[in-house]
Protein backbone atom coordinates (compact mmCIF):
# COMPACT_ATOMS: atom_id res chain seq x y z
CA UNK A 1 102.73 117.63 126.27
CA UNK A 2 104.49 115.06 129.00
CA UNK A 3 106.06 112.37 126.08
CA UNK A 4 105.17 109.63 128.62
CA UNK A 5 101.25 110.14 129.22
CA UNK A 6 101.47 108.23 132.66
CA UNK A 7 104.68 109.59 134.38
CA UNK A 8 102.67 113.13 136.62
CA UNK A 9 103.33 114.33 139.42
CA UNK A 10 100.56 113.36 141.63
CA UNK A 11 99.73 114.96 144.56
CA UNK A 12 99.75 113.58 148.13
CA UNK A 13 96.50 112.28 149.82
CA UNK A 14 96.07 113.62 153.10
CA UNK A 15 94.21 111.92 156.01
CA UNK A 16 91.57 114.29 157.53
CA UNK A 17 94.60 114.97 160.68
CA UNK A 18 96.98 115.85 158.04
CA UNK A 19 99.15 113.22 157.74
CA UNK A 20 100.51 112.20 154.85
CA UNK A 21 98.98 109.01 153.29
CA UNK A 22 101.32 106.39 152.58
CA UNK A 23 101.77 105.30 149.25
CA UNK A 24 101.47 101.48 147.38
CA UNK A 25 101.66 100.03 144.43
CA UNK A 26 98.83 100.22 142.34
CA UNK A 27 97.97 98.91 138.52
CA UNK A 28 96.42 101.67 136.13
CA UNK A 29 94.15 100.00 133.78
CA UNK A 30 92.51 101.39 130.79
CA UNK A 31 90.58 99.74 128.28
CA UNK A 32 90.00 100.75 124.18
CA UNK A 33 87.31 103.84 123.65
CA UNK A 34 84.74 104.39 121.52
CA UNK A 35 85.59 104.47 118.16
CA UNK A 36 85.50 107.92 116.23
CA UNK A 37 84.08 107.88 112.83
CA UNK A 38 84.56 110.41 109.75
CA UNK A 39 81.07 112.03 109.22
CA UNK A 40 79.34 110.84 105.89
CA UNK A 41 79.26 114.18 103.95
CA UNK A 42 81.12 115.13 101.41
CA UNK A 43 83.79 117.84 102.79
CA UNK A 44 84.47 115.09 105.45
CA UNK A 45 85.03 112.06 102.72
CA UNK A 46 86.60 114.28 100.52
CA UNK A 47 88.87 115.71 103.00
CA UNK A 48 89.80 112.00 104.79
CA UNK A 49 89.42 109.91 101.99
CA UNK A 50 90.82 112.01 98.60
CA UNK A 51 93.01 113.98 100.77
CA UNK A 52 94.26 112.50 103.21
CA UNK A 53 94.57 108.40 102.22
CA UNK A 54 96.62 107.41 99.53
CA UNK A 55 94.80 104.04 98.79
CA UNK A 56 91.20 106.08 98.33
CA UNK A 57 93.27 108.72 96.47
CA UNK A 58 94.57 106.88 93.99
CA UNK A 59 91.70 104.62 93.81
CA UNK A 60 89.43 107.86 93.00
CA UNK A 61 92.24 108.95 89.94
CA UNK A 62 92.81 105.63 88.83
CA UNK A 63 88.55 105.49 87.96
CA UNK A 64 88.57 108.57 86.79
CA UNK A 65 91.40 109.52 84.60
CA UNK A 66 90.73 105.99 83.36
CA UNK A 67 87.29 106.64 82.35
CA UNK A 68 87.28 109.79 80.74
CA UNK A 69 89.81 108.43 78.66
CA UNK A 70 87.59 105.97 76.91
CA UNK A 71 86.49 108.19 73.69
CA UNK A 72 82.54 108.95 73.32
CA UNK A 73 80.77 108.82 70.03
CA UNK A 74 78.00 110.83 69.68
CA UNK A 75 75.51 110.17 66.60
CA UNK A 76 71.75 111.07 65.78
CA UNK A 77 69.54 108.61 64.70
CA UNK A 78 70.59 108.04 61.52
CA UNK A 79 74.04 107.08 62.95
CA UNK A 80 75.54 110.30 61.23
CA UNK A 81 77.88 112.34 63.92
CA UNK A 82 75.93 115.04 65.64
CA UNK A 83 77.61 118.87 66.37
CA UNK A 84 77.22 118.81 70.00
CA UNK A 85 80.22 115.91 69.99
CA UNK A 86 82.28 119.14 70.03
CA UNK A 87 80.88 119.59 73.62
CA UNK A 88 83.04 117.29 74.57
CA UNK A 89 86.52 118.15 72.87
CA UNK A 90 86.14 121.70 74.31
CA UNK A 91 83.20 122.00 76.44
CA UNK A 92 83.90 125.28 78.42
CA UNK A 93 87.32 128.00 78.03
CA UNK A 94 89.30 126.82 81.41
CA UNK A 95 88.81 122.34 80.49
CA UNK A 96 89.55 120.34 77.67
CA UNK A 97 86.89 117.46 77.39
CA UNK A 98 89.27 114.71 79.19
CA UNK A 99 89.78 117.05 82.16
CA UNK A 100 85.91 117.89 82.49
CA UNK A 101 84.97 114.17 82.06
CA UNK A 102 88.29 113.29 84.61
CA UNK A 103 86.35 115.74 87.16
CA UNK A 104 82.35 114.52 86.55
CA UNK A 105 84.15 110.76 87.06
CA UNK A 106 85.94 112.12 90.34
CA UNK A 107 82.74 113.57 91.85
CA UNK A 108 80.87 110.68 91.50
CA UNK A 109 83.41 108.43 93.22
CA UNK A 110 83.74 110.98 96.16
CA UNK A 111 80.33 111.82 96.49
CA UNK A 112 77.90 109.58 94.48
CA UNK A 113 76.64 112.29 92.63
CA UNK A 114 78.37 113.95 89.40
CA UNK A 115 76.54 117.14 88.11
CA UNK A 116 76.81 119.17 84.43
CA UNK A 117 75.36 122.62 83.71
CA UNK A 118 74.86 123.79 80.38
CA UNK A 119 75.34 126.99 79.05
CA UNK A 120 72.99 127.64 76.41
CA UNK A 121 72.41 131.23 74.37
CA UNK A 122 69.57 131.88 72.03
CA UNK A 123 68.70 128.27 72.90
CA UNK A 124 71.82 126.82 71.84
CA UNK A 125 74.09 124.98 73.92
CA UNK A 126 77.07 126.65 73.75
CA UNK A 127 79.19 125.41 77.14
CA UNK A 128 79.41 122.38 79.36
CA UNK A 129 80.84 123.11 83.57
CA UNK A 130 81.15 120.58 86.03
CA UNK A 131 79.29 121.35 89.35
CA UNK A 132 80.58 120.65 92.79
CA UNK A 133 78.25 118.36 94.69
CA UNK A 134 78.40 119.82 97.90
CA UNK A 135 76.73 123.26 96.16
CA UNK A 136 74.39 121.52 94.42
CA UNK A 137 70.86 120.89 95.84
CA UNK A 138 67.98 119.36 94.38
CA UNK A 139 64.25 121.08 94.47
CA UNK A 140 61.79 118.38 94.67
CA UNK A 141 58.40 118.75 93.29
CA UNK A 142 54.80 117.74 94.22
CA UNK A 143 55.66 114.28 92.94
CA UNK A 144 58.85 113.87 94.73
CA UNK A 145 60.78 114.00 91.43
CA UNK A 146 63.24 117.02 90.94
CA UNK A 147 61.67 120.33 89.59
CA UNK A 148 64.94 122.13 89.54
CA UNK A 149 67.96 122.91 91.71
CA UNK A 150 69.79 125.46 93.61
CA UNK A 151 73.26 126.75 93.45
CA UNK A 152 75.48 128.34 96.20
CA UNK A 153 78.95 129.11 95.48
CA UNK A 154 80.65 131.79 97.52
CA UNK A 155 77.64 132.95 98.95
CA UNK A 156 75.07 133.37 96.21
CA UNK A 157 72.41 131.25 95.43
CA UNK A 158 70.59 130.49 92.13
CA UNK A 159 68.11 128.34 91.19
CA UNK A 160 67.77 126.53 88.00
CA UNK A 161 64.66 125.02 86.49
CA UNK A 162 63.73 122.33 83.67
CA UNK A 163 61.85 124.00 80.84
CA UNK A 164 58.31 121.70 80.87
CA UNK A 165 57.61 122.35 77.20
CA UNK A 166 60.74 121.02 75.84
CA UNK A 167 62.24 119.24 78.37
CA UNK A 168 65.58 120.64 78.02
CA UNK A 169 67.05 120.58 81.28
CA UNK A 170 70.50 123.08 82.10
CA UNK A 171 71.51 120.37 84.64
CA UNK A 172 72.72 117.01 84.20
CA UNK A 173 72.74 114.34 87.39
CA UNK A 174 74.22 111.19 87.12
CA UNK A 175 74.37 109.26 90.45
CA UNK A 176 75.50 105.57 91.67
CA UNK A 177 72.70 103.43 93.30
CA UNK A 178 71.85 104.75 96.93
CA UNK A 179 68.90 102.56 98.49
CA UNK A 180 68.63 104.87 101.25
CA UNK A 181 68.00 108.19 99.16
CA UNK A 182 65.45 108.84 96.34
CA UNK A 183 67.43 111.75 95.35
CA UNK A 184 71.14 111.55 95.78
CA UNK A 185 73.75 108.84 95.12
CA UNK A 186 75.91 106.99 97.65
CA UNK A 187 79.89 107.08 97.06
CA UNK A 188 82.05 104.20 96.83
CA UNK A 189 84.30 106.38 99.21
CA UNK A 190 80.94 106.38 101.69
CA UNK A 191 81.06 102.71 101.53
CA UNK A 192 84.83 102.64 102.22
CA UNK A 193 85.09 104.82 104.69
CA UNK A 194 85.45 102.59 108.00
CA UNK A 195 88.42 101.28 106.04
CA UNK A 196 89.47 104.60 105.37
CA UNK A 197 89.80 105.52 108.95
CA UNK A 198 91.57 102.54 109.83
CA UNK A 199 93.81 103.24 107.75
CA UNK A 200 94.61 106.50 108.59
CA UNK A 201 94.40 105.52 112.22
CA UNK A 202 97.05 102.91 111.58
CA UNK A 203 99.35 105.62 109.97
CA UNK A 204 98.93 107.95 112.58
CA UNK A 205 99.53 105.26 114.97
CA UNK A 206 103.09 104.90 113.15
CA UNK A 207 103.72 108.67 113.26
CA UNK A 208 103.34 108.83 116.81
CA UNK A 209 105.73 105.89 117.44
CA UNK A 210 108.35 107.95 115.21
CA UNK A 211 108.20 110.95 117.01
CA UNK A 212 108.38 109.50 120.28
CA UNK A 213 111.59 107.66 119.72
CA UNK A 214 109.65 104.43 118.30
CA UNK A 215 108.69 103.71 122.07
CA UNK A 216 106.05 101.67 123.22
CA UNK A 217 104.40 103.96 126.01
CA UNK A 218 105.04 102.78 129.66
CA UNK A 219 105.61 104.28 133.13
CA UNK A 220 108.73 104.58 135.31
CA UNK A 221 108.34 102.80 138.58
CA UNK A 222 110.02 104.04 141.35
CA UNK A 223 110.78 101.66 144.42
CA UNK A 224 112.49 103.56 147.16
CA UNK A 225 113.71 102.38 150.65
CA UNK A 226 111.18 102.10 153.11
CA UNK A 227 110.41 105.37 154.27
CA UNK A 228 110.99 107.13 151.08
CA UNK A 229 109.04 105.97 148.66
CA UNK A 230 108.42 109.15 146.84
CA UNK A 231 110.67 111.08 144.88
CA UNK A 232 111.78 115.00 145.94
CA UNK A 233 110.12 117.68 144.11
CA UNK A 234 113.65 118.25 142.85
CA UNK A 235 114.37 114.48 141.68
CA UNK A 236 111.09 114.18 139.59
CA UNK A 237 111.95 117.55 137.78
CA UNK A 238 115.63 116.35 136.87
CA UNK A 239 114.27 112.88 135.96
CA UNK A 240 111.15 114.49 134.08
CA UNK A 241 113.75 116.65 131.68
CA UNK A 242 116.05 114.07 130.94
CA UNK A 243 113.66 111.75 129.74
CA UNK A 244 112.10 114.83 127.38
CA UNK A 245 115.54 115.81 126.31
CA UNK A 246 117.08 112.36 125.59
CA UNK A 247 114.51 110.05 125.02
CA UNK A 248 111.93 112.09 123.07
CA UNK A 249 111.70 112.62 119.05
CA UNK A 250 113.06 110.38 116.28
CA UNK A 251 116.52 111.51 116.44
CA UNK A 252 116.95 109.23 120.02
CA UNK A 253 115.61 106.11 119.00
CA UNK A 254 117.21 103.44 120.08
CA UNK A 255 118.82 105.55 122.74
CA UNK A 256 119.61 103.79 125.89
CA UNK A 257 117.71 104.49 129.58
CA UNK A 258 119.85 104.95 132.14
CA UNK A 259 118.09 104.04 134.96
CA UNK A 260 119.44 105.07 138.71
CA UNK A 261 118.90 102.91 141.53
CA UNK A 262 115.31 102.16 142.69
CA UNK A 263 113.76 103.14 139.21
CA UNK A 264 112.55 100.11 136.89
CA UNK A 265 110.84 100.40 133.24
CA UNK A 266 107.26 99.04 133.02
CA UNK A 267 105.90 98.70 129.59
CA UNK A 268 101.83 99.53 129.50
CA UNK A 269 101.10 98.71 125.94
CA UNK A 270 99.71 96.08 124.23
CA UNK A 271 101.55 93.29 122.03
CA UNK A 272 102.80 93.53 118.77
CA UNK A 273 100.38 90.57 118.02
CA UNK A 274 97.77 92.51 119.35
CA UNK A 275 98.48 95.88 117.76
CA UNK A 276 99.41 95.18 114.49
CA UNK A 277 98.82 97.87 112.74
CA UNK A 278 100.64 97.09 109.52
CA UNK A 279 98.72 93.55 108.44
CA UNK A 280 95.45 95.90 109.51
CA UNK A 281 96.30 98.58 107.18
CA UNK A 282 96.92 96.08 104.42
CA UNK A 283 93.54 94.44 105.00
CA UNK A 284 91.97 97.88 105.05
CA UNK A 285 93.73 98.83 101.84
CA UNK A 286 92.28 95.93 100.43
CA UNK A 287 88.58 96.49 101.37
CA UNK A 288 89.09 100.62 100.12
CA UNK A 289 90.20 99.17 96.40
CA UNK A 290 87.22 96.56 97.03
CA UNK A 291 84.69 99.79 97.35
CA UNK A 292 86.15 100.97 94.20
CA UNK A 293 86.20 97.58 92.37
CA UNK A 294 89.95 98.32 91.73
CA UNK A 295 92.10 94.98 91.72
CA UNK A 296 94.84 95.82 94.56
CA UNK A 297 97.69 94.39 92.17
CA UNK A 298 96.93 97.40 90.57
CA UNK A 299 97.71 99.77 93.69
CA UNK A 300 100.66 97.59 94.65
CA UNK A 301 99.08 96.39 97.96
CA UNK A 302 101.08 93.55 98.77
CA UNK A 303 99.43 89.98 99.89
CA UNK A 304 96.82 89.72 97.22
CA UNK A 305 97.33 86.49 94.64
CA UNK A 306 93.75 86.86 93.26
CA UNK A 307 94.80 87.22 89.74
CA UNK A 308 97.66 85.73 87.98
CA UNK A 309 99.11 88.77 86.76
CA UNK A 310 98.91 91.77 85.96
CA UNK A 311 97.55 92.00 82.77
CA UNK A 312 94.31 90.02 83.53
CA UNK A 313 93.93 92.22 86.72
CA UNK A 314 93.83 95.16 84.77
CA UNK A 315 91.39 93.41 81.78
CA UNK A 316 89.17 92.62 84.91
CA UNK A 317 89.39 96.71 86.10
CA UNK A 318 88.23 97.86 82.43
CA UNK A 319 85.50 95.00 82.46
CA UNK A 320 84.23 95.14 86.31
CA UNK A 321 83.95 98.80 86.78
CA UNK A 322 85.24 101.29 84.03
CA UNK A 323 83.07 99.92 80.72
CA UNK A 324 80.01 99.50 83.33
CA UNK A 325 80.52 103.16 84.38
CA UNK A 326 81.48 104.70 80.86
CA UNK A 327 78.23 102.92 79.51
CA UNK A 328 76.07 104.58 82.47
CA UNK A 329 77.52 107.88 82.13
CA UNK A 330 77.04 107.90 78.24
CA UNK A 331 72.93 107.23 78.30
CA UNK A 332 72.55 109.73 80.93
CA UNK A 333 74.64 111.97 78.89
CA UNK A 334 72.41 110.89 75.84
CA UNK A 335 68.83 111.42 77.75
CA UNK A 336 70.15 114.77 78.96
CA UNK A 337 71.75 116.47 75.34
CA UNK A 338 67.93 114.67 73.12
CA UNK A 339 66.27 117.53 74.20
CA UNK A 340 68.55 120.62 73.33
CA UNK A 341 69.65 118.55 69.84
CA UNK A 342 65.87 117.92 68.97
CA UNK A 343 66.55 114.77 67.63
CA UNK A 344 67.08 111.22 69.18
CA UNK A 345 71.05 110.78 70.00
CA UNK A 346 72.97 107.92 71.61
CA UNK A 347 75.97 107.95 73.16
CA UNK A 348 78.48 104.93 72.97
CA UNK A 349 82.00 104.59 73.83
CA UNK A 350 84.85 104.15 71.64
CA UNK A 351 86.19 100.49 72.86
CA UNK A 352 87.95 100.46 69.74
CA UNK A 353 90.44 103.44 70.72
CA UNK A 354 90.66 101.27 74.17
CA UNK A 355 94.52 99.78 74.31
CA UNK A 356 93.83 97.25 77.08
CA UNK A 357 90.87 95.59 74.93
CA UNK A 358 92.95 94.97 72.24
CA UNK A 359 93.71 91.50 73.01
CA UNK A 360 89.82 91.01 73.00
CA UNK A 361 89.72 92.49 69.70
CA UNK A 362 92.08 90.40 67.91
CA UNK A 363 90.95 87.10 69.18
CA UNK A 364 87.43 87.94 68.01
CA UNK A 365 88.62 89.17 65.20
CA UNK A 366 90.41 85.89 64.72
CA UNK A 367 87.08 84.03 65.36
CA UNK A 368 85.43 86.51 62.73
CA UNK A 369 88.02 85.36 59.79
CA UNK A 370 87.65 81.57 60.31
CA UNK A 371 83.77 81.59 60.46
CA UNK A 372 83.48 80.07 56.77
CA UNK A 373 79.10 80.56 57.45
CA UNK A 374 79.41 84.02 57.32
CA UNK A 375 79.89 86.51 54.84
CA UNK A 376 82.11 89.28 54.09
CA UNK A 377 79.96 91.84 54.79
CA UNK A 378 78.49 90.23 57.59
CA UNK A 379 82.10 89.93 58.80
CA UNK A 380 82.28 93.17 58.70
CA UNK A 381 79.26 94.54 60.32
CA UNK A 382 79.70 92.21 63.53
CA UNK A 383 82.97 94.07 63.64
CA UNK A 384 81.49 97.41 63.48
CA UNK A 385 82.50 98.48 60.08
CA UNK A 386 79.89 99.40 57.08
CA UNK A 387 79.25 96.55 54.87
CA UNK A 388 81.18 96.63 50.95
CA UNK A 389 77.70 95.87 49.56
CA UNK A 390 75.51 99.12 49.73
CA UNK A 391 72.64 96.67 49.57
CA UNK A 392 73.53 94.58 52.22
CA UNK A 393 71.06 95.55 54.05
CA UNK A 394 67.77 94.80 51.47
CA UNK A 395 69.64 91.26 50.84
CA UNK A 396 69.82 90.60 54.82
CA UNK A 397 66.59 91.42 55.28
């Protein structure tokens, strides 16, 4: 590929008697195209966003390591721990419960839609897999409601249906709000996307300006005597090698161009004011951890004053979008396993194994000690702990 795009040979125009046409100056203009999209499913997103874009790929970790670290407890009715908590500290031979929960968190991000299948034998659950979105497929019913699903990895298909009588279902679906879809979920990533492809635009943009010696892309004007205004076939092949020998790759930046007589350097691209490329990047780094609800002091992205420090940004992450996602996660998690425990369960994180909520902790625990209108065992159960008094509960009442 010619490094400079508008320095060709062109051919001469002939008149219809054959002689040659003579040449002038002339301007080449060309204006911006259309603009090229990444295509909103997921092997696109994932592949563009996750792995290609730094700011959506550490966006998409940063949720989701974060919130499968948050500790679930799971209790039956009578607040007593139930077995199928173990579920979750191994739930299948190849994951440990942080990496499933790190993966069903990652889906949703990247796709909208996070899916569990449980392994049951003789009726009991026994295993707990994360599902790839892209091979999961919901089977609508009459109703428009999902009857089942269908499977296809590597070629075969299976599908999977909720047993009516008991209402245990082998598939779990937890999906973000999609007001365009009855069924399926829409992805932060989805949402961020435009930004996504800005970005990556804008670092392409940068590669390109590497490789080709950091040069702004122009055209070498050539302004002969009259009567030879065109250069020999022999001259535009010696001129045409140079230039792609010593004026071509990163290793030449900065290189000078020797220009002979009658040539003169016309730059065809836009200003840097105009093509700024690294304050749009930032502002599309910003509106990808925006998508996410991940404060950009976390991600380093320079320019952004919106929180005092750091600590208070990352108070406002835990807050904003983890404990809001944890909490969501953990009833559909508790509708889903009711049915195979066959008793009522709930499901409720553990914000007390949470280091960044400490701070909360203490100054309410602070509040707790110096309210002289409460009790000691009241104290205590408005900080989650049983009461001393094993009647406390008649006397409240």
């Amino acid at each position: 590929m010619t490094p400079f795009p508008f320095f060709k040979r062109r051919p001469k125009l002939t008149l219809g008697s054959g002689e040659a046409k003579a040449s002038s100056p002339f301007l080449a203009y060309t204006s911006p195209g259309r603009p090229v999209w990444t295509p909103r499913d997921y092997g696109a997103l994932a592949r563009e966003g996750f792995q290609r874009n730094a700011i959506a790929y550490r966006c998409v970790r940063l949720v989701a390591e974060t919130a499968a670290s948050v500790p679930l407890n799971l209790r039956d009715g009578a607040g007593q721990p139930h077995p199928l908590a173990n579920l979750f500290l191994q739930p299948n031979p190849e994951q440990s419960g942080p990496e499933l929960l790190e993966a069903f968190f990652g889906h949703l991000q990247i796709a909208g839609n996070g899916w569990l299948e449980m392994v049951a034998l003789d009726g009991l659950p026994r295993e707990i897999c994360v599902l790839r979105p892209d091979r999961v497929r919901i089977i609508p019913g009459v109703s428009g409601w999902p009857d089942g699903w269908e499977h296809d990895a590597g070629g075969v298909k299976r599908r999977i249906w909720r047993d009516t009588a008991t209402g245990r279902a082998p598939i779990c679906h937890l999906k973000l709000f999609n007001p365009a879809d009855d069924l399926y979920g829409q992805s932060p990533l989805e949402a961020a996307a435009i930004a996504v492809d800005i970005h990556n635009a804008g670092g392409a943009w940068n590669k390109a300006l590497i490789d080709n010696a950091a040069r702004p892309s122009g055209a070498l004007v050539y302004r002969g005597m009259p009567g030879a205004e065109r250069l020999s076939e022999e001259q535009f092949e010696r001129l045409k090698a140079e230039l792609t020998q010593a004026h071509t790759g990163a290793s030449n930046a900065g290189r000078p161009l020797l220009l002979e007589g009658g040539l003169e350097w016309t730059s065809m691209s836009l200003t840097p004011a105009e093509m700024d490329f690294v304050e749009a990047r930032r502002a599309a780094s910003r509106d990808i951890a925006l998508a996410f609800g991940v404060p950009p002091m976390l991600l380093g992205i320079p320019g952004d004053s919106t929180y005092s420090n750091y600590k208070e940004a990352n108070l406002a992450f835990w807050r904003q979008t983890i404990l809001p996602l944890v909490s969501k996660a953990a009833a559909c998690l508790a509708n889903w396993l009711a049915p195979w425990a066959d008793v009522s369960l709930t499901i409720t994180p553990d914000l007390e194994a949470v280091p960044a909520l400490s701070g909360e902790r203490e100054a309410f625990w602070a509040r707790l000690e110096t309210a002289s209108f409460l009790s000691v065992d009241e104290k205590r159960v408005l900080a989650g702990f049983p009461p001393l008094n094993s009647n406390f509960d008649q006397v409240s009442s």
